[in-house]
Structure formats: C-alpha cells, structure tokens
N, C-alpha and C. Protein backbone atom coordinates (compact mmCIF):
# COMPACT_ATOMS: atom_id res chain seq x y z
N UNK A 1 52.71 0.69 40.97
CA UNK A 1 52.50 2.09 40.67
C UNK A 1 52.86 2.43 39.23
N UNK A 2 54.06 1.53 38.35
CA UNK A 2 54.10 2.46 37.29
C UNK A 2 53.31 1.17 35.47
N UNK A 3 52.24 0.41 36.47
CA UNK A 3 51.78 0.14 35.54
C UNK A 3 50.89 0.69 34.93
N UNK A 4 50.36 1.55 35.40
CA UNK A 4 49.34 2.42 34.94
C UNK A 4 50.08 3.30 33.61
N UNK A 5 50.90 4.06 33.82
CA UNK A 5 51.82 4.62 32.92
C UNK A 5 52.20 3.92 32.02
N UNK A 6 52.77 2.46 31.93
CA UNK A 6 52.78 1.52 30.81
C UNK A 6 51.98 1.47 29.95
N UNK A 7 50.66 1.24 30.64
CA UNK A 7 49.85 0.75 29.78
C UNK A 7 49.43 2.32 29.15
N UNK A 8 49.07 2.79 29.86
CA UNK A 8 49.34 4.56 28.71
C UNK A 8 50.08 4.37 27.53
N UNK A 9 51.57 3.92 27.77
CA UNK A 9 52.28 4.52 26.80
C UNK A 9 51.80 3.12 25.70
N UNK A 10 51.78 2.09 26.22
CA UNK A 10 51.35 0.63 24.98
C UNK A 10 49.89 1.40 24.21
N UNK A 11 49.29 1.90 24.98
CA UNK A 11 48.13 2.12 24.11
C UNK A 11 48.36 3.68 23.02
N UNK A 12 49.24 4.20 23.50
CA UNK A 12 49.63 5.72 22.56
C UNK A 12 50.57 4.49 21.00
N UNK A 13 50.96 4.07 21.99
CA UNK A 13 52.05 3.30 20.95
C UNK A 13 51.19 2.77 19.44
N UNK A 14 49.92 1.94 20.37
CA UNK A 14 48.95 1.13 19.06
C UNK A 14 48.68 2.05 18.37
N UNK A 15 48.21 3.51 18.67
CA UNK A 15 47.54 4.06 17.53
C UNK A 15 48.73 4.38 16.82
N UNK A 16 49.96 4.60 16.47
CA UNK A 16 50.36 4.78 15.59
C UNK A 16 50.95 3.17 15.01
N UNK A 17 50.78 2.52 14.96
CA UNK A 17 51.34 1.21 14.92
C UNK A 17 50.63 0.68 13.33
N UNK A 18 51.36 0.16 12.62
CA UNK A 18 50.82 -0.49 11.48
C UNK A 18 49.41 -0.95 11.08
N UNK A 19 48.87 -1.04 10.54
CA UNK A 19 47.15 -1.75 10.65
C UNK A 19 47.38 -3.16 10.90
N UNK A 20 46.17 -3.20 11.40
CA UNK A 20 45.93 -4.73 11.75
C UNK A 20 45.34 -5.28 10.89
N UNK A 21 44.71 -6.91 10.90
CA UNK A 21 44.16 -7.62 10.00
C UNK A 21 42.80 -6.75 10.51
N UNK A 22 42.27 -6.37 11.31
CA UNK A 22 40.83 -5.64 11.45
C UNK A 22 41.15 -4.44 10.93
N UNK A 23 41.82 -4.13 10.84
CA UNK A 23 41.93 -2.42 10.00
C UNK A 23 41.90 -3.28 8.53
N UNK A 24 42.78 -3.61 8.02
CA UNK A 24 43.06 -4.16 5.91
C UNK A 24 41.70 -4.95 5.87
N UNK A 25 41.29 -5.49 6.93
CA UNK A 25 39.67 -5.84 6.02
C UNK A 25 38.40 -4.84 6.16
N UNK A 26 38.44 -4.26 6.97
CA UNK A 26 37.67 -2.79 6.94
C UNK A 26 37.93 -1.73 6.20
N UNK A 27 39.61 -1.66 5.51
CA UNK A 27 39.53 -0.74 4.70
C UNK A 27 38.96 -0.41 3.67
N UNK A 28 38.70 -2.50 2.99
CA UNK A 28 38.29 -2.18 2.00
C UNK A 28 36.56 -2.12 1.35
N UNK A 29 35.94 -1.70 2.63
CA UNK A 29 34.61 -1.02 2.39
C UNK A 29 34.86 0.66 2.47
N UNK A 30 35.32 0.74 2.30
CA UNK A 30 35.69 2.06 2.41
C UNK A 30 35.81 3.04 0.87
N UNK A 31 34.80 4.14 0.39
CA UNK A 31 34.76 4.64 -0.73
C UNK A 31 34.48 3.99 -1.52
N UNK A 32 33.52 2.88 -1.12
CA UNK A 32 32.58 1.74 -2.19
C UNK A 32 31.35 2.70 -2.70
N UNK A 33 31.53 2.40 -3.98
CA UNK A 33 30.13 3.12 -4.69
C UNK A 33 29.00 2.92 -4.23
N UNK A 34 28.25 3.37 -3.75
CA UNK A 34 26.87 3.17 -3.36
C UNK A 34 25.88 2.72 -4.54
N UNK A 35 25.62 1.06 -3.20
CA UNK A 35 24.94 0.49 -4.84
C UNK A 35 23.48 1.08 -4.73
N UNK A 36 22.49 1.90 -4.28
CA UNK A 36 21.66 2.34 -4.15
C UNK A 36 22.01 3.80 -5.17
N UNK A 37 22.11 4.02 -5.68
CA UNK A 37 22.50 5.29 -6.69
C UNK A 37 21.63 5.10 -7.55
N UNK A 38 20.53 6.33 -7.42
CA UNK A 38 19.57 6.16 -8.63
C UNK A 38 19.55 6.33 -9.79
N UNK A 39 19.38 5.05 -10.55
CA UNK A 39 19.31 5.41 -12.03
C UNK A 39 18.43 6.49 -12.82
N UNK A 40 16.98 6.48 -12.46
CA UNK A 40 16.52 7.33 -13.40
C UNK A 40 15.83 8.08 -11.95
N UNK A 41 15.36 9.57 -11.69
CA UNK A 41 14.15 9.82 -10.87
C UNK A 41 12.77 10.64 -11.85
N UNK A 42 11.73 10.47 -11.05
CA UNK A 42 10.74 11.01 -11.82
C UNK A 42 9.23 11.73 -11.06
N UNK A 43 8.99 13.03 -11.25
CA UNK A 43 7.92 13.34 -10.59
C UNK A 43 6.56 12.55 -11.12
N UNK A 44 6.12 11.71 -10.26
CA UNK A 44 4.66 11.17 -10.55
C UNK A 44 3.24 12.90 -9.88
N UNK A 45 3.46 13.28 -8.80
CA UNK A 45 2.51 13.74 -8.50
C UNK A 45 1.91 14.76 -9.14
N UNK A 46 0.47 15.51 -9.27
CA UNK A 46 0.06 16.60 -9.28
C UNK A 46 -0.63 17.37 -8.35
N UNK A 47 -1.42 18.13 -8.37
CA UNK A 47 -1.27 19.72 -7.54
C UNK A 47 -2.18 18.76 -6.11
N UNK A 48 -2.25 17.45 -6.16
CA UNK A 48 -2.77 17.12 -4.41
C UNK A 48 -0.99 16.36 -4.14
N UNK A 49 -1.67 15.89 -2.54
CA UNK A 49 -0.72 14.83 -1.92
C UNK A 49 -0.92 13.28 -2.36
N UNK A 50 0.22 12.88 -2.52
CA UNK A 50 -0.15 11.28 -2.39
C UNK A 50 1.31 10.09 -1.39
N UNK A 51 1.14 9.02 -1.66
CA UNK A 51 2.65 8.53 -1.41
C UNK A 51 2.57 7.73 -1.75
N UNK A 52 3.84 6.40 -1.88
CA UNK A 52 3.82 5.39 -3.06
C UNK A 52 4.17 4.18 -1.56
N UNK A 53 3.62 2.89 -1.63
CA UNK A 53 3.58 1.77 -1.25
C UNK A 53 4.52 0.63 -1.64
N UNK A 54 5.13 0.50 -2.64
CA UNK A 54 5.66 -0.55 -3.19
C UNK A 54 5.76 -0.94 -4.46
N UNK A 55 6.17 -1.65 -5.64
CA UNK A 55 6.09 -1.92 -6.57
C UNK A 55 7.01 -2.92 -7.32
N UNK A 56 7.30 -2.84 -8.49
CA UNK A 56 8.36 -3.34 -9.23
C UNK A 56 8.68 -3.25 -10.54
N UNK A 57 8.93 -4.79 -11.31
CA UNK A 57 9.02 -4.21 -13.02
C UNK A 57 8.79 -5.36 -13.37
N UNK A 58 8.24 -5.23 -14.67
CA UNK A 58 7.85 -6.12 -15.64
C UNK A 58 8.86 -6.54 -16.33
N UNK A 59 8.57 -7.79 -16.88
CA UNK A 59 9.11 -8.64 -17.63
C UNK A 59 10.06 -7.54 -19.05
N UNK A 60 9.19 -6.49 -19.75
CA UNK A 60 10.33 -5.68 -20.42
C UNK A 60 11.15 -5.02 -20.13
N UNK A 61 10.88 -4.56 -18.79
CA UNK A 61 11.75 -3.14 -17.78
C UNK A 61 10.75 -2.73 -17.27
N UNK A 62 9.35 -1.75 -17.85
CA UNK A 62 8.64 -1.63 -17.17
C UNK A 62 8.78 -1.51 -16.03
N UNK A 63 8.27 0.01 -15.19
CA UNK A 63 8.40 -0.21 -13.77
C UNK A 63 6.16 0.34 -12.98
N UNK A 64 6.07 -0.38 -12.44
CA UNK A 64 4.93 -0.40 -12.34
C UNK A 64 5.04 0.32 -10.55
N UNK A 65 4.52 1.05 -9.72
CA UNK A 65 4.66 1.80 -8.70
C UNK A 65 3.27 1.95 -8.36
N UNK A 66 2.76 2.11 -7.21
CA UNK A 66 1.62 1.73 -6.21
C UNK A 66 1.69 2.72 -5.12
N UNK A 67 0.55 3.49 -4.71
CA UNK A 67 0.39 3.86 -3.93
C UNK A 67 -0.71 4.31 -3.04
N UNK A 68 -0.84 5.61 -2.62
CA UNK A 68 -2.65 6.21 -1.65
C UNK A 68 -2.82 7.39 -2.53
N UNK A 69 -3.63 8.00 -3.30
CA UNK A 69 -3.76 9.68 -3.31
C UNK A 69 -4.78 10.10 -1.96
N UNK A 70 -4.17 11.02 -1.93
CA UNK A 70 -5.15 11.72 -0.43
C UNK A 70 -6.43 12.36 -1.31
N UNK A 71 -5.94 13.19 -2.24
CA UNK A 71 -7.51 13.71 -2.77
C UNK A 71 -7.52 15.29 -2.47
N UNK A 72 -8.33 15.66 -2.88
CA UNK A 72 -9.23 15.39 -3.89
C UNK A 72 -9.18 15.13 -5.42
N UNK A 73 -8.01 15.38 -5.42
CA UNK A 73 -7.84 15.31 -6.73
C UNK A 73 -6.68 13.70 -6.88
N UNK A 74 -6.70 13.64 -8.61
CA UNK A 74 -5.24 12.53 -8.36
C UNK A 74 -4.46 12.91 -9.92
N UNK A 75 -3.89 13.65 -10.27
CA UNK A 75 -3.65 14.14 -11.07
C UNK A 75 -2.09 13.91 -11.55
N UNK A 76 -1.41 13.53 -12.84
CA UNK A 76 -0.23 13.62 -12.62
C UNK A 76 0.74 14.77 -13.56
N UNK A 77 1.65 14.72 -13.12
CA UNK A 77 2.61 15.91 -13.88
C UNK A 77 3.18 16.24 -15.50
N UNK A 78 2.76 14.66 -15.60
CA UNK A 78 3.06 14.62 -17.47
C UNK A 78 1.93 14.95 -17.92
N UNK A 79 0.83 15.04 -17.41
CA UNK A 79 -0.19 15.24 -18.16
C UNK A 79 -1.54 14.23 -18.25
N UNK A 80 -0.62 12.62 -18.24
CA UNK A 80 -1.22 11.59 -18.33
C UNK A 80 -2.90 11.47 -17.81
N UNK A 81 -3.96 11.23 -18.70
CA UNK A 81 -4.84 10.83 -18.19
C UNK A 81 -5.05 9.57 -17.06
N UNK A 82 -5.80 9.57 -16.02
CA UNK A 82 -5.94 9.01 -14.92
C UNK A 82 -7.00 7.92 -14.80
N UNK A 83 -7.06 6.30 -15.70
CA UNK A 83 -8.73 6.00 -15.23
C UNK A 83 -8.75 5.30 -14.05
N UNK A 84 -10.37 5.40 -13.78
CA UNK A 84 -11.00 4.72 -12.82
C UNK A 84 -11.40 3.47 -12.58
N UNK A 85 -11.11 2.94 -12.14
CA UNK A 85 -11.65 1.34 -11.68
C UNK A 85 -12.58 0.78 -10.77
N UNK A 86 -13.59 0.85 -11.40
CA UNK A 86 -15.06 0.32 -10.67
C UNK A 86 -15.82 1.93 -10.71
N UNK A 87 -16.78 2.10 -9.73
CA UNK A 87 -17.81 3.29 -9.70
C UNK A 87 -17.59 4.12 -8.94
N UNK A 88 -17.27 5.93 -9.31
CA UNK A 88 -15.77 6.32 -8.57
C UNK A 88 -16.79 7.01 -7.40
N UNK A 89 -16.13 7.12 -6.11
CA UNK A 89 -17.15 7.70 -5.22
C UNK A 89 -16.95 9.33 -5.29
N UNK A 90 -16.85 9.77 -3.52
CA UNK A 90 -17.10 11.26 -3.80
C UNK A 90 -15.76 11.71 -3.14
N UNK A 91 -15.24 12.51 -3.47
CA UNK A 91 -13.92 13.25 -3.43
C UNK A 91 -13.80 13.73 -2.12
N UNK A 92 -12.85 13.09 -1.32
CA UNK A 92 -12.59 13.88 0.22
C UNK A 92 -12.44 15.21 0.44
N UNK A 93 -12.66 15.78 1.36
CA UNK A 93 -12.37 17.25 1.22
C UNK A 93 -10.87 17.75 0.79
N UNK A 94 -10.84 18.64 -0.03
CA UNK A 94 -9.51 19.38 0.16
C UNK A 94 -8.32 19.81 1.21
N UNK A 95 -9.07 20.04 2.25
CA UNK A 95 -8.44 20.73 3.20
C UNK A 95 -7.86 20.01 4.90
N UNK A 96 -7.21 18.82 4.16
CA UNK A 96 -6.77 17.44 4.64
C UNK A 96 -5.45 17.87 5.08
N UNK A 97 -4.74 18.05 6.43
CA UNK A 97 -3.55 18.25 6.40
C UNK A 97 -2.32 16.87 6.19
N UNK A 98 -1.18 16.88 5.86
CA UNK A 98 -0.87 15.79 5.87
C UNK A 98 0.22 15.91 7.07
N UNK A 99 0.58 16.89 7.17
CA UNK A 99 1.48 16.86 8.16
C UNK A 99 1.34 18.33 9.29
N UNK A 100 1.86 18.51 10.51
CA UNK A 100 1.74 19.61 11.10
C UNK A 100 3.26 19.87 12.27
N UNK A 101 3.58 21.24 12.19
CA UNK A 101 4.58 21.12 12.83
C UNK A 101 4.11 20.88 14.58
N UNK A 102 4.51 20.47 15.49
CA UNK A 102 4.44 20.05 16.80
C UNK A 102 4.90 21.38 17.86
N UNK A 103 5.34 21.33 18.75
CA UNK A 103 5.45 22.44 19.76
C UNK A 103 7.22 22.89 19.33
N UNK A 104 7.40 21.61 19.93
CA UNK A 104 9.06 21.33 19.28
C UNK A 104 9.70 21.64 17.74
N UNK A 105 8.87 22.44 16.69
CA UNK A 105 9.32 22.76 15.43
C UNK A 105 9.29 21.35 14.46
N UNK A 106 9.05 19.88 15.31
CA UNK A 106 9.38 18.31 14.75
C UNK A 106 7.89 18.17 13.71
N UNK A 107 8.22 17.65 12.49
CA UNK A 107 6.99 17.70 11.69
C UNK A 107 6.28 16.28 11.96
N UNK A 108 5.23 16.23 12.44
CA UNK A 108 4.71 15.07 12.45
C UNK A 108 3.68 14.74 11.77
N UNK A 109 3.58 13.21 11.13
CA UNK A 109 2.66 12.96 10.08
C UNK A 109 1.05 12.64 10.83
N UNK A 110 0.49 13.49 10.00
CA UNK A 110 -1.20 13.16 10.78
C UNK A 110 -1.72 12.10 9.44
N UNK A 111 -2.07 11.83 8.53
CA UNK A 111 -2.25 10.98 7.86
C UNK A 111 -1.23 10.21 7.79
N UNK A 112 -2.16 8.58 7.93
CA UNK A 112 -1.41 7.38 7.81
C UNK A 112 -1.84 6.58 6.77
N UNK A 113 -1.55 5.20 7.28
CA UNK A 113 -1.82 4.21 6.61
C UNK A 113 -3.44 4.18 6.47
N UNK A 114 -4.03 4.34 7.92
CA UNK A 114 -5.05 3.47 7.65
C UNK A 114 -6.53 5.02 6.99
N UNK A 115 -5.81 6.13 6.62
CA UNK A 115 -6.71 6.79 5.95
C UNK A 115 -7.20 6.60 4.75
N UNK A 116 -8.33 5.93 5.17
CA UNK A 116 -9.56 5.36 3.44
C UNK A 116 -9.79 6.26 2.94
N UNK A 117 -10.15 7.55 3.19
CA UNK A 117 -11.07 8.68 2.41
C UNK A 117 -10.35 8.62 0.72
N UNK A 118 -8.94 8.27 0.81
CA UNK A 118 -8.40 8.71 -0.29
C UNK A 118 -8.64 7.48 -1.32
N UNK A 119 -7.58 7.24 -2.37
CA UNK A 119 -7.79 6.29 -3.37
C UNK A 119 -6.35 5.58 -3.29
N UNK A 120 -6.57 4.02 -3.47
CA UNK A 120 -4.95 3.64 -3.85
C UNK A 120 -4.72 3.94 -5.35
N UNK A 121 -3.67 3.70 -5.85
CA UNK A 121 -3.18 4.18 -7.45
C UNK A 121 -2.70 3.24 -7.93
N UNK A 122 -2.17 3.54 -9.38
CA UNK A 122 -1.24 2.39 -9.88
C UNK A 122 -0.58 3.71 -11.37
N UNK A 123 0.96 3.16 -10.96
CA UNK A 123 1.11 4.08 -12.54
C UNK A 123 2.27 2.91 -13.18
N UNK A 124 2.37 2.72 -14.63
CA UNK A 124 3.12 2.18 -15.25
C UNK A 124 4.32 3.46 -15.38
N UNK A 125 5.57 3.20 -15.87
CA UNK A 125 6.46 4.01 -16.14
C UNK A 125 7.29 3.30 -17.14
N UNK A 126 8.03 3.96 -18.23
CA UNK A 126 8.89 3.36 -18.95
C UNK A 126 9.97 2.84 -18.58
N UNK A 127 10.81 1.65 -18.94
CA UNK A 127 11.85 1.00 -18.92
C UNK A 127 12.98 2.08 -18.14
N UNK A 128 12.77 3.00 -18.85
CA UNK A 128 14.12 4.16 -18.44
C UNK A 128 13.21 5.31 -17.24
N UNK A 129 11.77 4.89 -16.73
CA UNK A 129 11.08 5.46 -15.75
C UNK A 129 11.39 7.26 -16.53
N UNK A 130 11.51 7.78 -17.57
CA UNK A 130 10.92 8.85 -17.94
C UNK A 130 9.72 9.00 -18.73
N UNK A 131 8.94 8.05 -19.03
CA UNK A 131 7.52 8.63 -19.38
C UNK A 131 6.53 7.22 -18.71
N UNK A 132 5.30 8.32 -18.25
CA UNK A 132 4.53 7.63 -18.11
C UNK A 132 3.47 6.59 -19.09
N UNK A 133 3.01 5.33 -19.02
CA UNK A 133 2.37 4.42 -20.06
C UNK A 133 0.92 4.31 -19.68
N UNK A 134 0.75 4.39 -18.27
CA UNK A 134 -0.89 4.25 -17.51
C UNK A 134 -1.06 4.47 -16.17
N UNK A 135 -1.82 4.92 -15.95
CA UNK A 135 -2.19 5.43 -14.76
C UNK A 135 -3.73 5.15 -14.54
N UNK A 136 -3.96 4.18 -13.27
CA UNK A 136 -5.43 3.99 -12.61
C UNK A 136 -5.64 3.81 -11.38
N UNK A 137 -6.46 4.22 -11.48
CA UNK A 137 -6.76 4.64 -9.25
C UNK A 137 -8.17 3.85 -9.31
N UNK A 138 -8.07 3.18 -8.37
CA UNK A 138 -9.23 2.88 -7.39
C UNK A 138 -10.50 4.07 -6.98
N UNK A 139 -11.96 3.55 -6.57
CA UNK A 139 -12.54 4.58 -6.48
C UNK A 139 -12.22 5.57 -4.93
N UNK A 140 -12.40 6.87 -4.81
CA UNK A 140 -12.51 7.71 -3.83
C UNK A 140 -13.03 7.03 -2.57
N UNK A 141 -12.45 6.85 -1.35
CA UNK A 141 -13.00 6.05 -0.27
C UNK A 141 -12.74 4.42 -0.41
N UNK A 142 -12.51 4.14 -1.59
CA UNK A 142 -11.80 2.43 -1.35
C UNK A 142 -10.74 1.79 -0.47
N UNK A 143 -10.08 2.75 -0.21
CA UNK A 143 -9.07 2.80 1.31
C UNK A 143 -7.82 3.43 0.73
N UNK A 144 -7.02 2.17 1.15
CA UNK A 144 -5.05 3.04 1.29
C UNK A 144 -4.33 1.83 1.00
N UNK A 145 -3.88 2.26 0.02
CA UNK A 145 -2.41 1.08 -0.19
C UNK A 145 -1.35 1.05 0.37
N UNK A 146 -0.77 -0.34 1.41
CA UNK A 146 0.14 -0.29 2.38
C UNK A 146 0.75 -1.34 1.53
N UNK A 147 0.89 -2.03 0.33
CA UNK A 147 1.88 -2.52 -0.20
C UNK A 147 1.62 -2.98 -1.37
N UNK A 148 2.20 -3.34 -2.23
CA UNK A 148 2.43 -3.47 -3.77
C UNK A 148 3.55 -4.20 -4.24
N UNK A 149 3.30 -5.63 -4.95
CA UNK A 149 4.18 -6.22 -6.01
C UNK A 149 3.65 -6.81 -7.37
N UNK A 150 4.74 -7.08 -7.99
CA UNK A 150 4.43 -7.43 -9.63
C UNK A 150 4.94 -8.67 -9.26
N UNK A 151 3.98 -9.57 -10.21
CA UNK A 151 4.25 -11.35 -10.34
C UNK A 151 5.04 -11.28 -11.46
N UNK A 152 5.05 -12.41 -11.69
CA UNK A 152 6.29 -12.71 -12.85
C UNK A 152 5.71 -12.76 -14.58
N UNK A 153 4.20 -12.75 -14.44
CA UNK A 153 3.44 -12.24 -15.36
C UNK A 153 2.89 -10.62 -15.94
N UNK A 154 3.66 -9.70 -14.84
CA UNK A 154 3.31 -8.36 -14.72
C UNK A 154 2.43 -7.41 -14.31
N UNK A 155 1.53 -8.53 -13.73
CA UNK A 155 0.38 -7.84 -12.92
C UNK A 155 0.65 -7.85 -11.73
N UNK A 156 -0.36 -6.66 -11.48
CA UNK A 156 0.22 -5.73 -9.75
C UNK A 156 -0.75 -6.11 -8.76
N UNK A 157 0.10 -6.47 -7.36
CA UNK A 157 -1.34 -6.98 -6.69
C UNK A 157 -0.72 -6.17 -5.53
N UNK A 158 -2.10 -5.18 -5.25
CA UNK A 158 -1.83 -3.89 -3.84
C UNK A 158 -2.73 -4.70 -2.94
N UNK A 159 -1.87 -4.76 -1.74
CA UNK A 159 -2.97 -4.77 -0.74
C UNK A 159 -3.07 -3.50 0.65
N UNK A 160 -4.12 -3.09 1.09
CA UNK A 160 -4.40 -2.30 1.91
C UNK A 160 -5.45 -2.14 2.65
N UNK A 161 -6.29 -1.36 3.29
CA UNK A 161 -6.45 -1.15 4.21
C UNK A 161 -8.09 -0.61 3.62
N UNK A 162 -9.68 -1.47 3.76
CA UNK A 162 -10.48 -1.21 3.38
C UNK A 162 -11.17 0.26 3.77
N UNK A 163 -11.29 0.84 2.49
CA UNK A 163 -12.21 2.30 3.16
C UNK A 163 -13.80 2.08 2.78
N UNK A 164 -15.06 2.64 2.85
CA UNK A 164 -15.95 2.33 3.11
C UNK A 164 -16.73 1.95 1.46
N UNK A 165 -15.59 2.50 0.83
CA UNK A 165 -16.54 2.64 -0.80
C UNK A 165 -15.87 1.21 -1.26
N UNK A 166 -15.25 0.30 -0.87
CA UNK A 166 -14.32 -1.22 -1.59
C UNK A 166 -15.28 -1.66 -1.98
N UNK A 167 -16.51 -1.52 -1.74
CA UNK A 167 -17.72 -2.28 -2.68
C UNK A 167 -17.97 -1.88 -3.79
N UNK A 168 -17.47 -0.65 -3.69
CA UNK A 168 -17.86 -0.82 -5.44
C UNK A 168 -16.85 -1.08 -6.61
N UNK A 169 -15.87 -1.59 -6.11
CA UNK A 169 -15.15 -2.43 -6.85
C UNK A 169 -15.59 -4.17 -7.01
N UNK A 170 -16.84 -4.20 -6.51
CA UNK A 170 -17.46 -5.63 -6.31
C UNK A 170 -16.52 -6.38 -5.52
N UNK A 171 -16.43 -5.87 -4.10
CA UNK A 171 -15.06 -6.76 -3.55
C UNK A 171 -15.74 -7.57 -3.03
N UNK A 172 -15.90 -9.03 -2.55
CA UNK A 172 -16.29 -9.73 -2.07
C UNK A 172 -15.68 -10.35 -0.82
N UNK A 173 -15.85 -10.34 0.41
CA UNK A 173 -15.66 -10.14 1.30
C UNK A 173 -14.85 -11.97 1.65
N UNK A 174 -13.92 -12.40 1.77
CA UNK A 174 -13.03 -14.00 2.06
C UNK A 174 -13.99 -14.36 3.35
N UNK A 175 -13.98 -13.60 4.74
CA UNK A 175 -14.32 -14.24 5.61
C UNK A 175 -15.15 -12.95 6.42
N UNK A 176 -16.66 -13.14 7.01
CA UNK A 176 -17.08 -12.52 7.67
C UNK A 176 -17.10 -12.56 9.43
N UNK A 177 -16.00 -13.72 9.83
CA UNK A 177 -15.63 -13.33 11.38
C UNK A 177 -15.29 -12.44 11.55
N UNK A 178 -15.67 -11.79 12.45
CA UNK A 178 -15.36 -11.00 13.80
C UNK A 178 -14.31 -11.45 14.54
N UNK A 179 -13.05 -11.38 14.47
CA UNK A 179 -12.18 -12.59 15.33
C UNK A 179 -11.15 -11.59 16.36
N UNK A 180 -11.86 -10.11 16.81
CA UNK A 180 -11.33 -9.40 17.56
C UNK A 180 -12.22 -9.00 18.68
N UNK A 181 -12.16 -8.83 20.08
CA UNK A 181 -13.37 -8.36 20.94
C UNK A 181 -13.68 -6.98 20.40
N UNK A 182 -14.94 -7.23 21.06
CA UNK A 182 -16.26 -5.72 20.93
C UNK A 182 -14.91 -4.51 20.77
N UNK A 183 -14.36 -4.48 22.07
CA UNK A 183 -13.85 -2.77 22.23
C UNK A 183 -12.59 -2.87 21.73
N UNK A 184 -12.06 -3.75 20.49
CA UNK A 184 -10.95 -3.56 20.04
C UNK A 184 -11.30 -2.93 18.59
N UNK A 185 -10.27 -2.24 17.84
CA UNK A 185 -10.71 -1.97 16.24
C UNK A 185 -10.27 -3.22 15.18
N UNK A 186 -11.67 -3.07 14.58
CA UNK A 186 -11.60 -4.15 13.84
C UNK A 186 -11.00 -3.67 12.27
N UNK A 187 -9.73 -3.57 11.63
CA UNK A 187 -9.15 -3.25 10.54
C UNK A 187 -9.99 -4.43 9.46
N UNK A 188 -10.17 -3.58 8.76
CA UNK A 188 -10.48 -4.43 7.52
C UNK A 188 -9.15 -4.63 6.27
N UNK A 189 -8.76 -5.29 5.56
CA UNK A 189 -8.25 -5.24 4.78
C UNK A 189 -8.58 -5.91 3.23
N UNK A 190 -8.10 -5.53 2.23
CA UNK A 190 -7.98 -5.94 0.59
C UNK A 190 -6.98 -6.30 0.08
N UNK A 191 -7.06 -7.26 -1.01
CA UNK A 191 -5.77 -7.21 -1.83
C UNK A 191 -6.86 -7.40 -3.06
N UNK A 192 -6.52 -6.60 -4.33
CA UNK A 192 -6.69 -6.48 -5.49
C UNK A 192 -5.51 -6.55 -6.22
N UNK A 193 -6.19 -7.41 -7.60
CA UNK A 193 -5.12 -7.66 -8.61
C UNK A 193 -5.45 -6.60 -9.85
N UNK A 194 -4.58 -6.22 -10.23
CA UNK A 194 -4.49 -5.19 -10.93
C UNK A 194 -3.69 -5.10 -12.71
N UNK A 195 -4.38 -5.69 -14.22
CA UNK A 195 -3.33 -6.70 -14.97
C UNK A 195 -2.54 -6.07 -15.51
N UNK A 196 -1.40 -6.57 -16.03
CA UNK A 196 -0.22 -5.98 -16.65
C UNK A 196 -0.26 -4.19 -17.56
N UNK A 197 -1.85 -4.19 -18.22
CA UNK A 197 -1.26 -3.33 -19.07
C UNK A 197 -2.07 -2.17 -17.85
N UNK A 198 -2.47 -2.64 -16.82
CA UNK A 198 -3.21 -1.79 -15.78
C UNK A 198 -4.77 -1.19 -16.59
N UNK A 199 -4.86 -2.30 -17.55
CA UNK A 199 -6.83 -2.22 -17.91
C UNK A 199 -7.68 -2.21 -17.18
N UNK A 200 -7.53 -3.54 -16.09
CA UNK A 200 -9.02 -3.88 -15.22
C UNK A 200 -8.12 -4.64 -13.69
C-alpha cells in the first residue's frame, strides 16, 4: 500500500534534482542561432502571381532562382526587362484564382504544379541578391516549373511539367511511349537548359 506514495514522492524529488547527462547535452542546443537567417531578401514579383521552384548560385555569388508565372502578365518590381525564349504564345486569362478560402475560413491552393497555361521563369540576382542582372521566361503555355538547379558551370537546368505550347521552344520529344493505361493521366514532362548569362 505505501508504494504508490513512494514512488510519488521519488518522482517530485527528480524534478528538482540536479541535471542529468540528458539534460547538459540538450542544453546545449538551446538559444543556437538559427543557421537559416536570411542574409539578403528581395521582391522578384510584379502586378500578376507567380512562385519560385528551386535554384542556386554561380560560380561568382550570383544567385540564379526558377520558377511558374501564372500570367498574364510576368513582370518584375525593379523594373527589369523580361525576354522571351522561343515563340511566345497567348497569355492565359487574367482572372485565374490562385487560391480560395474553403467553408472552414482554411485557404486552399487551386493552382498547382501541373498548371501549363502559365510560363516557367528564370531571374539572375546579384551576389548580395539586391539587384536584378536577367530575367527570361519561357513561352505562355510551355508548362510549370517544379524544379531548378545550377551546374558547376552556371547554367540553370528547370525541369517541369509540359504545357501545350513546349514546341515552340523546338522541344524534341526523348521517348514517344505511352507507358501508362488508356484511363490513367498521362503527365508529360521537360527539362531545359538554360546558359549562365540566361541568353538562350
């Protein structure tokens, strides 16, 4: 009968009791600087939606960043002119929601990955990511960029998700199987290389 009460009082006892070797090695994560602390931030967008996929940096600092514009427009905030790569198609409608609130007040995203209508992007940024160096988008309807890296030469290679206009970037198609049944969806995908100074 009065072990129950013992062990009460042994366990009131531990919490005030000296640290343990599991407490002194846990302490010392404790009020560690967060190594994720951003060095520089920077608005890329203008007056549409877009979102960014992936990226990295070049051999000087250079930071090179990848992403989808939804459209219609692709415009950015410094001002920077925007070119085109390959034969640009026709501009999705405006009135594209990207998100909508639900019953529950919860915002849920209606555009995804696999929305082509828009364009993937590419923007260079300076060493210190406050000014922009280049900016080029893919044509209107070429699909959606679901990822982006830089080689060790500085060119950007996005790959994503084919929208109906990738031909006119002269894409040439690796393999024409069918290697999914009739009533499944057949995803198409791309990877384009994209060169260092983001020319061609």
């Amino acid at each position: 009968m009065r072990t129950p009460i013992v062990c009460a009082l042994l366990c009131i006892a531990a919490t005030g009791a000296a640290a343990t070797r599991f407490h002194q090695y846990t302490d010392q994560f404790k009020q560690v600087d967060d190594p994720a602390t951003p060095v520089t931030l920077s608005y890329l967008g203008g007056e549409s939606d877009e979102w960014l996929a992936g990226g990295g940096f070049q051999a000087d600092g250079s930071i090179v960043v990848a992403g989808t514009a939804v459209g219609p427009t692709f415009s950015l905030a410094s001002g920077v002119s925007v070119r085109v790569l390959g034969a640009d198609g026709t501009p999705p409608a405006g009135d594209r929601e990207i998100s909508r609130k639900d019953r529950k007040g919860r915002t849920t995203i209606v555009i995804d990955y696999e929305y082509t209508d828009g364009a993937p992007f590419a923007v260079k940024l300076s060493p210190d990511g406050g000014s922009v160096q280049a900016a080029v988008r893919l044509p209107w309807g070429s699909g959606s960029c679901t990822g982006a890296v830089v080689d060790a030469s500085g060119a950007l290679y996005i790959a994503g998700v084919c929208g109906a206009n990738v031909e006119a970037l002269g894409a040439k198609p690796v393999s024409d199987t069918d290697y999914l049944e009739e009533d499944a969806r057949n995803v198409r995908c791309f990877v384009a290389r994209i060169d260092p100074a983001l020319g061609k």
